[in-house]
PDB file of N, CA and C in Angstrom:
ATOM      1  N   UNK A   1     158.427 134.796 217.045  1.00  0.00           N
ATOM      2  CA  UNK A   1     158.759 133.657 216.206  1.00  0.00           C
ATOM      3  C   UNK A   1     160.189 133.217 216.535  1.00  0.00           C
ATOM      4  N   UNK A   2     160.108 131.553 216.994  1.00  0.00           N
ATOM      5  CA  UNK A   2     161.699 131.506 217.312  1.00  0.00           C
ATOM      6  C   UNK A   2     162.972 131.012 216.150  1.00  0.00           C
ATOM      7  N   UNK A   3     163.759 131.430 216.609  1.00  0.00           N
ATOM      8  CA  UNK A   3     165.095 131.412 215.100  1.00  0.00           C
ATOM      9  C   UNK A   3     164.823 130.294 214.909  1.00  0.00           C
ATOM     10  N   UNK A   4     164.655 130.172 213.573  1.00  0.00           N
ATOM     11  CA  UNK A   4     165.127 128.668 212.848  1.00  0.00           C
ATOM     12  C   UNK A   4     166.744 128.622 212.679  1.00  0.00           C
ATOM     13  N   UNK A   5     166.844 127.539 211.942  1.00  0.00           N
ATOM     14  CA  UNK A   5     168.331 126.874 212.152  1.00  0.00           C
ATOM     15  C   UNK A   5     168.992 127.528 210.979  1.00  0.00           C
ATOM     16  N   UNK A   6     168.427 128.347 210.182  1.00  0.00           N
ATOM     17  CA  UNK A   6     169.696 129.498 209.049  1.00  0.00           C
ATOM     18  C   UNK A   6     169.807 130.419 209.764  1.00  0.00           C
ATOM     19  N   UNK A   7     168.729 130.525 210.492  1.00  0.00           N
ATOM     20  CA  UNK A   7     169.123 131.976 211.464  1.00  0.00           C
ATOM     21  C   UNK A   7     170.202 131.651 212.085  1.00  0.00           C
ATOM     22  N   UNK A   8     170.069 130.825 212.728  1.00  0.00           N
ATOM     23  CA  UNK A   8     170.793 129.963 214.009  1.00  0.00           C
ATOM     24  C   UNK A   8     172.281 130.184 213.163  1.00  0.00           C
ATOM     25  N   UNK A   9     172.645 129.738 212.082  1.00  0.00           N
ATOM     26  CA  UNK A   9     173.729 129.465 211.542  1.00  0.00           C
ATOM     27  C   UNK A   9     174.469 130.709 211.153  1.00  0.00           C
ATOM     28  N   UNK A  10     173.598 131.812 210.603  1.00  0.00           N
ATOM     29  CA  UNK A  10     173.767 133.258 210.198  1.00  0.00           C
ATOM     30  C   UNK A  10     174.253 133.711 211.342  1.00  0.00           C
ATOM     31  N   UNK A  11     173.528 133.883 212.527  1.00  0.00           N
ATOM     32  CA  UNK A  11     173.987 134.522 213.758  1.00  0.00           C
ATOM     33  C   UNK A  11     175.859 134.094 213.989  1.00  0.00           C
ATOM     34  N   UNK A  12     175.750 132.547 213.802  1.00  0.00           N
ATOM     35  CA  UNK A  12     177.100 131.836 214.826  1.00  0.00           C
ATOM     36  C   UNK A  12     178.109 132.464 213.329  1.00  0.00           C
ATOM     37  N   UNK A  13     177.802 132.088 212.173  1.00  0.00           N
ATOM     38  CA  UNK A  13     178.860 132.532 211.349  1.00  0.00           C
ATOM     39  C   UNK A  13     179.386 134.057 211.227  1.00  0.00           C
ATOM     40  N   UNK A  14     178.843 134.920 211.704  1.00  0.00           N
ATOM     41  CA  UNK A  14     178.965 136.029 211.871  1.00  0.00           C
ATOM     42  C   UNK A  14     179.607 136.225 212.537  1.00  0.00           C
ATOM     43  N   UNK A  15     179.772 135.649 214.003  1.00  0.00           N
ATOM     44  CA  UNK A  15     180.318 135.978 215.099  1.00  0.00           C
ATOM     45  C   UNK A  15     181.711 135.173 214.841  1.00  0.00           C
ATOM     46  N   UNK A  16     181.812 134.250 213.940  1.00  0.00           N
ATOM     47  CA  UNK A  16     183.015 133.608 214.277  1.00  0.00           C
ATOM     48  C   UNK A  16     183.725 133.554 212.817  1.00  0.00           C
ATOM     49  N   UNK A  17     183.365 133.996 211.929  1.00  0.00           N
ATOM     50  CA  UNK A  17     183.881 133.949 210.278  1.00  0.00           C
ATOM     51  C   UNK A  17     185.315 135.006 210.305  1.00  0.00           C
ATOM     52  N   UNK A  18     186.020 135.472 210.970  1.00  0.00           N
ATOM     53  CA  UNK A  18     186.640 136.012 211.219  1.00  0.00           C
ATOM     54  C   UNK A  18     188.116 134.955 211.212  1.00  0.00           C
ATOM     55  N   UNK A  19     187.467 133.714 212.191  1.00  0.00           N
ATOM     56  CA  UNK A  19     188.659 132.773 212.147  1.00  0.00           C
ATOM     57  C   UNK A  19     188.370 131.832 210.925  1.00  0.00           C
ATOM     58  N   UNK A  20     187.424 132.020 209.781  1.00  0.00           N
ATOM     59  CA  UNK A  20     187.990 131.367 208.861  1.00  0.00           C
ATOM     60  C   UNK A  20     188.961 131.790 207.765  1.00  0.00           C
ATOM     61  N   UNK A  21     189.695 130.952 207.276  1.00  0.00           N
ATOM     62  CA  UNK A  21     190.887 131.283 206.086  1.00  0.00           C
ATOM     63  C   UNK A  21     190.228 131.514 205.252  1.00  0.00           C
ATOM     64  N   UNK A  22     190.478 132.858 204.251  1.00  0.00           N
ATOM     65  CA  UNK A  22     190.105 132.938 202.720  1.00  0.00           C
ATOM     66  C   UNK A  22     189.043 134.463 203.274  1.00  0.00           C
ATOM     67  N   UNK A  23     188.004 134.705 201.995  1.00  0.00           N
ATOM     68  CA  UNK A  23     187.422 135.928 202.007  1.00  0.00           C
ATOM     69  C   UNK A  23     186.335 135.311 202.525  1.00  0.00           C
ATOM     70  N   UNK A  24     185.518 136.334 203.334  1.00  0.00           N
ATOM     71  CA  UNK A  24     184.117 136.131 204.001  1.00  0.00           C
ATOM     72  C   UNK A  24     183.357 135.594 202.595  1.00  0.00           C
ATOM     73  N   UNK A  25     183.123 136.615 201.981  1.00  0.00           N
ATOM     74  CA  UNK A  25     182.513 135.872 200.540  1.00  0.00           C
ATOM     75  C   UNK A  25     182.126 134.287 200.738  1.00  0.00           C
ATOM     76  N   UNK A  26     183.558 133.999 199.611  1.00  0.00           N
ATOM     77  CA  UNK A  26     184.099 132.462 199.647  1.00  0.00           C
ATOM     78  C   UNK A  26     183.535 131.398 200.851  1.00  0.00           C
ATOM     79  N   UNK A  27     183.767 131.703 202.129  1.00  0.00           N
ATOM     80  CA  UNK A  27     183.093 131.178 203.213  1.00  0.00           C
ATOM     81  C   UNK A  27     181.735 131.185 203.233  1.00  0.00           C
ATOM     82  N   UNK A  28     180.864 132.276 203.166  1.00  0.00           N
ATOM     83  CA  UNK A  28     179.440 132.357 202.837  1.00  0.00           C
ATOM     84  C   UNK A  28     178.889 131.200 201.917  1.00  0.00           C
ATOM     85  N   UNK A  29     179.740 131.642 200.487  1.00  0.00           N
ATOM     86  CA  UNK A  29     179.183 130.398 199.690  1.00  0.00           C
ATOM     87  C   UNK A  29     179.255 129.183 200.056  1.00  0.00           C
ATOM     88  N   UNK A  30     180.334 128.607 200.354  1.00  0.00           N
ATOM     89  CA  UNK A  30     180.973 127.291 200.789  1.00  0.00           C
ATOM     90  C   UNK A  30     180.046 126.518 202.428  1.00  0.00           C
ATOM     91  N   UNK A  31     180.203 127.643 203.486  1.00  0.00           N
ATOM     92  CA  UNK A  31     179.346 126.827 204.514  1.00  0.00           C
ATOM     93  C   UNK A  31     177.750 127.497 204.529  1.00  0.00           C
ATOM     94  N   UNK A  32     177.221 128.089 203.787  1.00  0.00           N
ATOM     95  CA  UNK A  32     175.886 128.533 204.229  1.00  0.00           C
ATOM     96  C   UNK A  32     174.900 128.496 203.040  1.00  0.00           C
ATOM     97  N   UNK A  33     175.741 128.110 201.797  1.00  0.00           N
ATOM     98  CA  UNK A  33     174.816 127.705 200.604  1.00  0.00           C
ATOM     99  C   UNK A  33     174.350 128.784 200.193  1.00  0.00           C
ATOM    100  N   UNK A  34     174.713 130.512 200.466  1.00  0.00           N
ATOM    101  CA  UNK A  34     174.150 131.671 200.090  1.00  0.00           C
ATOM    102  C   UNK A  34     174.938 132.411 199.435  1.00  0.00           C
ATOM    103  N   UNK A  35     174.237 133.440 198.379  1.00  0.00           N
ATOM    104  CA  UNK A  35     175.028 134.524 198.029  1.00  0.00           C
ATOM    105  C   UNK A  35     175.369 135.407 198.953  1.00  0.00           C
ATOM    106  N   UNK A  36     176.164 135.971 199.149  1.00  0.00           N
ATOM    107  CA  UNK A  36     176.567 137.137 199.616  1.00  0.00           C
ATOM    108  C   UNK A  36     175.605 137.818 199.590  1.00  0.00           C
ATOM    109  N   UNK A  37     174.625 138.447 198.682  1.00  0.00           N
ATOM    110  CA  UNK A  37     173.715 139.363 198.788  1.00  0.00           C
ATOM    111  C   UNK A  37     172.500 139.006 199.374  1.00  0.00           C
ATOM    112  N   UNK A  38     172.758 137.404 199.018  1.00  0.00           N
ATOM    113  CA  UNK A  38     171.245 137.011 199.497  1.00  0.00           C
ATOM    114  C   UNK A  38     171.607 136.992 201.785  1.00  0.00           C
ATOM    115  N   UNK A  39     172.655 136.388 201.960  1.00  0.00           N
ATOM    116  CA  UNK A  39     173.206 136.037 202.928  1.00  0.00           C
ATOM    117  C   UNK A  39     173.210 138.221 203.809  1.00  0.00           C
ATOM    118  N   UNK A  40     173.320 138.985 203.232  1.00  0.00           N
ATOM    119  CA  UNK A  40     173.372 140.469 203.766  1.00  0.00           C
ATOM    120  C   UNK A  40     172.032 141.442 204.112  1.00  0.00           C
ATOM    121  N   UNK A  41     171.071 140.480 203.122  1.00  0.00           N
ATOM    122  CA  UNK A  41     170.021 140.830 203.283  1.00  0.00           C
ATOM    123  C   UNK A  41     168.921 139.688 204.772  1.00  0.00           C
ATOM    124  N   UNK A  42     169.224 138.560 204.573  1.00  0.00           N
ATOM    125  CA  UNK A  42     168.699 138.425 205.440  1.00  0.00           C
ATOM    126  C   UNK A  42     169.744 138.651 206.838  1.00  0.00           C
ATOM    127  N   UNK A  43     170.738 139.014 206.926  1.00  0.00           N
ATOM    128  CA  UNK A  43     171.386 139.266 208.118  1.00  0.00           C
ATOM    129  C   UNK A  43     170.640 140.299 208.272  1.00  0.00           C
ATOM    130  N   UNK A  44     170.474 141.407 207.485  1.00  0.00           N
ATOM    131  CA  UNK A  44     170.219 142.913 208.049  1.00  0.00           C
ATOM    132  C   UNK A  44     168.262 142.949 208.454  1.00  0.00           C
ATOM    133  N   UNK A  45     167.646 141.845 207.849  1.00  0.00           N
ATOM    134  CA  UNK A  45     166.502 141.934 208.647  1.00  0.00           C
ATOM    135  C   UNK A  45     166.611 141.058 210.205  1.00  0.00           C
ATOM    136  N   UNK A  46     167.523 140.055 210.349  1.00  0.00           N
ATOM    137  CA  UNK A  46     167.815 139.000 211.331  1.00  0.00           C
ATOM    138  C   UNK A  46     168.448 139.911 212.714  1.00  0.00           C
ATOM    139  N   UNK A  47     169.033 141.090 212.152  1.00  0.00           N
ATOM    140  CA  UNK A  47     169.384 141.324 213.313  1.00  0.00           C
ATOM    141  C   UNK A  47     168.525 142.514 213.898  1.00  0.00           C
ATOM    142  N   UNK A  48     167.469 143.258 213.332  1.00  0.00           N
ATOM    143  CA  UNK A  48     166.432 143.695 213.408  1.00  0.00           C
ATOM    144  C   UNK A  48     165.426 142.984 214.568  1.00  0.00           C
ATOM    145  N   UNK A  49     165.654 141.913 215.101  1.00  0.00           N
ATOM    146  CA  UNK A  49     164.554 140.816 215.763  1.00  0.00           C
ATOM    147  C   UNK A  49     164.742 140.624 217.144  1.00  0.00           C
ATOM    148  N   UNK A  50     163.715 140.747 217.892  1.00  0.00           N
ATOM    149  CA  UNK A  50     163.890 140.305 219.137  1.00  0.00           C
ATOM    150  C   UNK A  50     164.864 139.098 219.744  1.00  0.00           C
ATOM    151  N   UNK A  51     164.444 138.107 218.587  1.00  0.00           N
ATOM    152  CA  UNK A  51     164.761 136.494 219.066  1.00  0.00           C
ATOM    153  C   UNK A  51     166.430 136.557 218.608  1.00  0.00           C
ATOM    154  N   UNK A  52     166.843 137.409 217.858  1.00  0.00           N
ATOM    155  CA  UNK A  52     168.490 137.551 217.730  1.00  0.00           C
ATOM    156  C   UNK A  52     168.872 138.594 218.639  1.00  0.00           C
ATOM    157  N   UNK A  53     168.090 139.117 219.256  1.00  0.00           N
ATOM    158  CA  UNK A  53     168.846 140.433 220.532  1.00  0.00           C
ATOM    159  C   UNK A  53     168.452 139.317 221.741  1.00  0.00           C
ATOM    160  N   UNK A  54     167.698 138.529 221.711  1.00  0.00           N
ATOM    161  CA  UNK A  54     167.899 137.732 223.283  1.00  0.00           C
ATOM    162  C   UNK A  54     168.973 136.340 223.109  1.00  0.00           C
ATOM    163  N   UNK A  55     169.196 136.356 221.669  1.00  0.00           N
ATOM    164  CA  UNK A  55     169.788 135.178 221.246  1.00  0.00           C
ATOM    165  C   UNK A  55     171.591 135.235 221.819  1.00  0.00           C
ATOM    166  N   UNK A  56     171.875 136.552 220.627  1.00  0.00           N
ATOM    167  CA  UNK A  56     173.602 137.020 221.431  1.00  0.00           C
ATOM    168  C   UNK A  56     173.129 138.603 221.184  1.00  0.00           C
ATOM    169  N   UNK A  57     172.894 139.194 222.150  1.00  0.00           N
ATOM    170  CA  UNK A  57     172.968 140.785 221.956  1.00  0.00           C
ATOM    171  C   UNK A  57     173.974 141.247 221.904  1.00  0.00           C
ATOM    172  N   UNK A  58     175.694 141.024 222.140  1.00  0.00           N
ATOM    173  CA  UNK A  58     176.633 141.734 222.134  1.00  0.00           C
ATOM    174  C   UNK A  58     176.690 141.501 220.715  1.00  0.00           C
ATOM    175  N   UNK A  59     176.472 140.403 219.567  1.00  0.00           N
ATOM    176  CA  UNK A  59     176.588 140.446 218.364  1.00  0.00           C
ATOM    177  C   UNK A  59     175.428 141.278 217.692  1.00  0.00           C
ATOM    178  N   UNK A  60     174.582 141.392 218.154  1.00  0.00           N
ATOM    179  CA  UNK A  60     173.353 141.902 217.382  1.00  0.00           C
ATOM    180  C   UNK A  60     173.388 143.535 217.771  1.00  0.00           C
ATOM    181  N   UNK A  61     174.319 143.923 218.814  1.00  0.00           N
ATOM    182  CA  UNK A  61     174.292 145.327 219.029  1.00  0.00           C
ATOM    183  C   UNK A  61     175.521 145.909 218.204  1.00  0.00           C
ATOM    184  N   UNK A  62     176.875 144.886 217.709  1.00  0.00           N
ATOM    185  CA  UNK A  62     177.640 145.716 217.302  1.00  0.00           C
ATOM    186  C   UNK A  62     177.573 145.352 215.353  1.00  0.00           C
ATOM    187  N   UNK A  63     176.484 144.645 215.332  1.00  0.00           N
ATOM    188  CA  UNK A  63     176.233 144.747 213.865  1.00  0.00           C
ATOM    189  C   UNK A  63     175.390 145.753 213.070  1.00  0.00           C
ATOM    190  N   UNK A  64     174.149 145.617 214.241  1.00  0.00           N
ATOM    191  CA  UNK A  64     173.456 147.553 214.353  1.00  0.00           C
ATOM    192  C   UNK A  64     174.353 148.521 214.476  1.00  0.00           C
ATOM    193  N   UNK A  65     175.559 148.748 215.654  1.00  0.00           N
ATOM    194  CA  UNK A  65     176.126 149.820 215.534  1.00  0.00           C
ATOM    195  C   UNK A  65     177.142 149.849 214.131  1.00  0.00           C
ATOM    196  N   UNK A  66     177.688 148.749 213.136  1.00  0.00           N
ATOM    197  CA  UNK A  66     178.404 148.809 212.472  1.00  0.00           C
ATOM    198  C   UNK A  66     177.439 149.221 211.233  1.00  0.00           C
ATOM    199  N   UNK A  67     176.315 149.078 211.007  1.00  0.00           N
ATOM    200  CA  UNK A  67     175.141 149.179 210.019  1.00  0.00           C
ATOM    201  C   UNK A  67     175.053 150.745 210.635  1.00  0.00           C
ATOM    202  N   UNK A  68     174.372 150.999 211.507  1.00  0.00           N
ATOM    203  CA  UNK A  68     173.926 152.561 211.622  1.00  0.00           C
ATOM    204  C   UNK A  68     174.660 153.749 211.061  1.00  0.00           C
ATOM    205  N   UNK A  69     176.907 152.935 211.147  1.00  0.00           N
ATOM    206  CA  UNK A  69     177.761 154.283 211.659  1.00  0.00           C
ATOM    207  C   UNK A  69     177.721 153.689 209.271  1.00  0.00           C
ATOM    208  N   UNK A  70     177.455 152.705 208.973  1.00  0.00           N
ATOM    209  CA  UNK A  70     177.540 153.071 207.426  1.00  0.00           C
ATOM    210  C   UNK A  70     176.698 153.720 206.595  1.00  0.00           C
ATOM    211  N   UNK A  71     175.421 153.701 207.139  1.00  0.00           N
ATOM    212  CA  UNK A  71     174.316 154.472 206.989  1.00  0.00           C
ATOM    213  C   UNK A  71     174.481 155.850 207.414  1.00  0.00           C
ATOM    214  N   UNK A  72     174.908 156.403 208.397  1.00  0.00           N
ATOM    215  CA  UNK A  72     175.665 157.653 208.575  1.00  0.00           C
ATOM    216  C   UNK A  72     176.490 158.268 207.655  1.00  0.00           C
ATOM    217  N   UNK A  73     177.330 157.396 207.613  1.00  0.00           N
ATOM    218  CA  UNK A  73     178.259 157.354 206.389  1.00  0.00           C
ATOM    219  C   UNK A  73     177.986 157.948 204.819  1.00  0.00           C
ATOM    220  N   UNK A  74     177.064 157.289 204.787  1.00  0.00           N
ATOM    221  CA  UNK A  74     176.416 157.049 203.265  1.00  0.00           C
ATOM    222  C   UNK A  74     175.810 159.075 203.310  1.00  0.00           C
ATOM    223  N   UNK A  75     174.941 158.984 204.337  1.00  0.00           N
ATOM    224  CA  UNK A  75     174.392 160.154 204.643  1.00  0.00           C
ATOM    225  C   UNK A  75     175.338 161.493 204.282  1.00  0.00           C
ATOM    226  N   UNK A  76     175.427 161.622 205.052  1.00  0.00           N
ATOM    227  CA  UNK A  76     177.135 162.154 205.447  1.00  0.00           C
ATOM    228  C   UNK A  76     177.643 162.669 203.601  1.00  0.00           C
ATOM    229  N   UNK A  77     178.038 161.439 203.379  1.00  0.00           N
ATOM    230  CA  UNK A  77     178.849 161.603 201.744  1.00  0.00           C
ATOM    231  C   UNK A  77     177.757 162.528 200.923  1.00  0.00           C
ATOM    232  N   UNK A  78     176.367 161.814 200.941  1.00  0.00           N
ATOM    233  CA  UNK A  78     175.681 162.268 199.596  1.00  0.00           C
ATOM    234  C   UNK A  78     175.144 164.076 199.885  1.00  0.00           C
ATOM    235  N   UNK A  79     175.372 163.676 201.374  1.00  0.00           N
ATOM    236  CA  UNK A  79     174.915 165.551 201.549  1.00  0.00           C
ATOM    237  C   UNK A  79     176.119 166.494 201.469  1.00  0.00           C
ATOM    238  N   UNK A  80     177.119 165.723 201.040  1.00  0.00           N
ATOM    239  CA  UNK A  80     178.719 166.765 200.741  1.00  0.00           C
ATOM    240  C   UNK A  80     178.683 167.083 199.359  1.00  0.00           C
ATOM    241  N   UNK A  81     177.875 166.001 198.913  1.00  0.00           N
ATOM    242  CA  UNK A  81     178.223 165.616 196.882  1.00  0.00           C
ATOM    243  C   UNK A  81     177.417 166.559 196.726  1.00  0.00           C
ATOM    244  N   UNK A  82     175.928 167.104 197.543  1.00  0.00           N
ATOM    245  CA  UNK A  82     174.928 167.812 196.698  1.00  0.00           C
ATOM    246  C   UNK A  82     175.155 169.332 196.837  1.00  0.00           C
ATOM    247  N   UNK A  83     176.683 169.763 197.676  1.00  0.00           N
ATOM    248  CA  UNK A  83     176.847 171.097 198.066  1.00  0.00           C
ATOM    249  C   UNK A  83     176.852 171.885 196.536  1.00  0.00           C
TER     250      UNK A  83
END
């Protein structure tokens, strides 16, 4: 299935929201019409997809690796808490 144009927009804002002024948040709402939560959830299935790994794979590989090492993370913590 090929990206539609929120995908399209999700992908490019990701890669470049860095050079906008103010909090990612704030930006989310303002250019993409989404919540934050709503806007995290479909990133984290979007970058799950073929058509976003042939789209920009250097973005779609270091958002997996930034997702995997928090999921590690998470791991990690709750198996220290249950010692």
């Amino acid at each position: 299935m090929p990206l539609d144009d929120r995908d399209l927009a999700i992908l490019a804002f990701e890669a470049e929201w860095r050079r906008h002024a103010g909090a990612k948040e704030e930006a989310i709402r303002s250019e993409l019409g989404l919540s934050p939560a709503r806007y995290y959830q479909l990133l984290g299935r979007l970058i799950d997809t073929a058509e976003a790994q042939a789209h920009d794979p250097m973005l779609v590989k270091r958002l997996r690796r930034l997702r995997d090492a928090r999921t590690a993370a998470r791991v990690s913590r709750a198996a220290v808490e249950t010692r």
